[in-house]
Protein backbone atom coordinates (compact mmCIF):
# COMPACT_ATOMS: atom_id res chain seq x y z
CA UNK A 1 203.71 -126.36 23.59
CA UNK A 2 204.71 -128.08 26.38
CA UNK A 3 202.52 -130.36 28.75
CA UNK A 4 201.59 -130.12 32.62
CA UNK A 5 204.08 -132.66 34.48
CA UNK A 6 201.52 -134.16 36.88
CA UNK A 7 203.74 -136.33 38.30
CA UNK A 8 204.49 -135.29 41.54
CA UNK A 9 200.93 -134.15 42.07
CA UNK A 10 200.16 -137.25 44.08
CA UNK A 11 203.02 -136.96 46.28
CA UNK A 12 203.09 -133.00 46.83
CA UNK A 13 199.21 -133.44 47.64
CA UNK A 14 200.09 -136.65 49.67
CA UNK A 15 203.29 -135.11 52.18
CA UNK A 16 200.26 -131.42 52.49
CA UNK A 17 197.87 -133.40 53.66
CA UNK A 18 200.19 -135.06 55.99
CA UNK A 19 201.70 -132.54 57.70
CA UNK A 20 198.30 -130.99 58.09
CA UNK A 21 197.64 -133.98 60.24
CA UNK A 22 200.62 -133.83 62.12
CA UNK A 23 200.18 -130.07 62.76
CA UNK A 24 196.51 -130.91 63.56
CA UNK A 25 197.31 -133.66 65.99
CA UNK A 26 200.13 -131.53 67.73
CA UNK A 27 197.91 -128.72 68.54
CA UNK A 28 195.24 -131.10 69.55
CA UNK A 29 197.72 -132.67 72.20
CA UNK A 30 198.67 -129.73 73.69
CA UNK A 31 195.42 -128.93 74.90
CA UNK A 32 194.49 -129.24 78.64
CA UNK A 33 191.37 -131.10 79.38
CA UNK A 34 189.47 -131.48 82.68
CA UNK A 35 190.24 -134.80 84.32
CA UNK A 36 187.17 -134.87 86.10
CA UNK A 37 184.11 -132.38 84.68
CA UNK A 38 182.39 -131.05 87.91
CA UNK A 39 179.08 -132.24 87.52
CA UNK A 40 176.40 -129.66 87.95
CA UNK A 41 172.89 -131.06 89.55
CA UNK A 42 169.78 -128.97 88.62
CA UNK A 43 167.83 -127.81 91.57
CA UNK A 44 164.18 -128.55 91.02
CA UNK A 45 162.17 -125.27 91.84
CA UNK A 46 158.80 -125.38 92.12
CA UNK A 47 157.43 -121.74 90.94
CA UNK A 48 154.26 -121.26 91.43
CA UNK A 49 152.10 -119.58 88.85
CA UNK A 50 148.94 -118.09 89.13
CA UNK A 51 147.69 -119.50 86.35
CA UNK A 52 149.13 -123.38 87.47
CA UNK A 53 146.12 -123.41 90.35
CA UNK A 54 143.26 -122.39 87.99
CA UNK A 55 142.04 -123.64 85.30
CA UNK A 56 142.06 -121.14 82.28
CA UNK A 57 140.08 -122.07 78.53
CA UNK A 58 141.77 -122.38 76.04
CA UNK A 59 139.82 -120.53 72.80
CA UNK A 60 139.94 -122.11 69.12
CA UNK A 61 140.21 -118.83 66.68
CA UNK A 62 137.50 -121.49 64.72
CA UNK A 63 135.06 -121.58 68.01
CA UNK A 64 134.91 -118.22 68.59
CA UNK A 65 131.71 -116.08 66.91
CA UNK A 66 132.56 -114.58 63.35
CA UNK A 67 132.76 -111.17 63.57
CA UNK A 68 131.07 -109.32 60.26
């Protein structure tokens, strides 16, 4: 029976993952980035609630009576 020639294993494995790179890298480069990002400012907004200009209790389900 004869055996499994791993011999060129290394470099079959080797010159794959190397021209995955390559192929990688080219397809990376042709990509078209901003120069400059526009930068976007948030606008503060001040929403008024009515719940912001009263004060409202906040209940504990432990504080409140047991109901039986």
């Amino acid at each position: 029976m004869p055996q499994l020639d791993t011999s060129t294993w290394f470099m079959t494995i080797s010159s794959m993952i190397f021209t995955l790179f390559i192929i990688f890298q080219l397809k990376v480069s042709k990509l078209n980035y901003p120069l400059k990002p526009a930068s976007k400012f948030l606008i503060n907004r001040n929403h008024t609630n009515p719940w912001e200009s009263k004060w409202t209790k906040i209940y504990s389900p432990l504080l409140l009576p047991q109901q039986l």
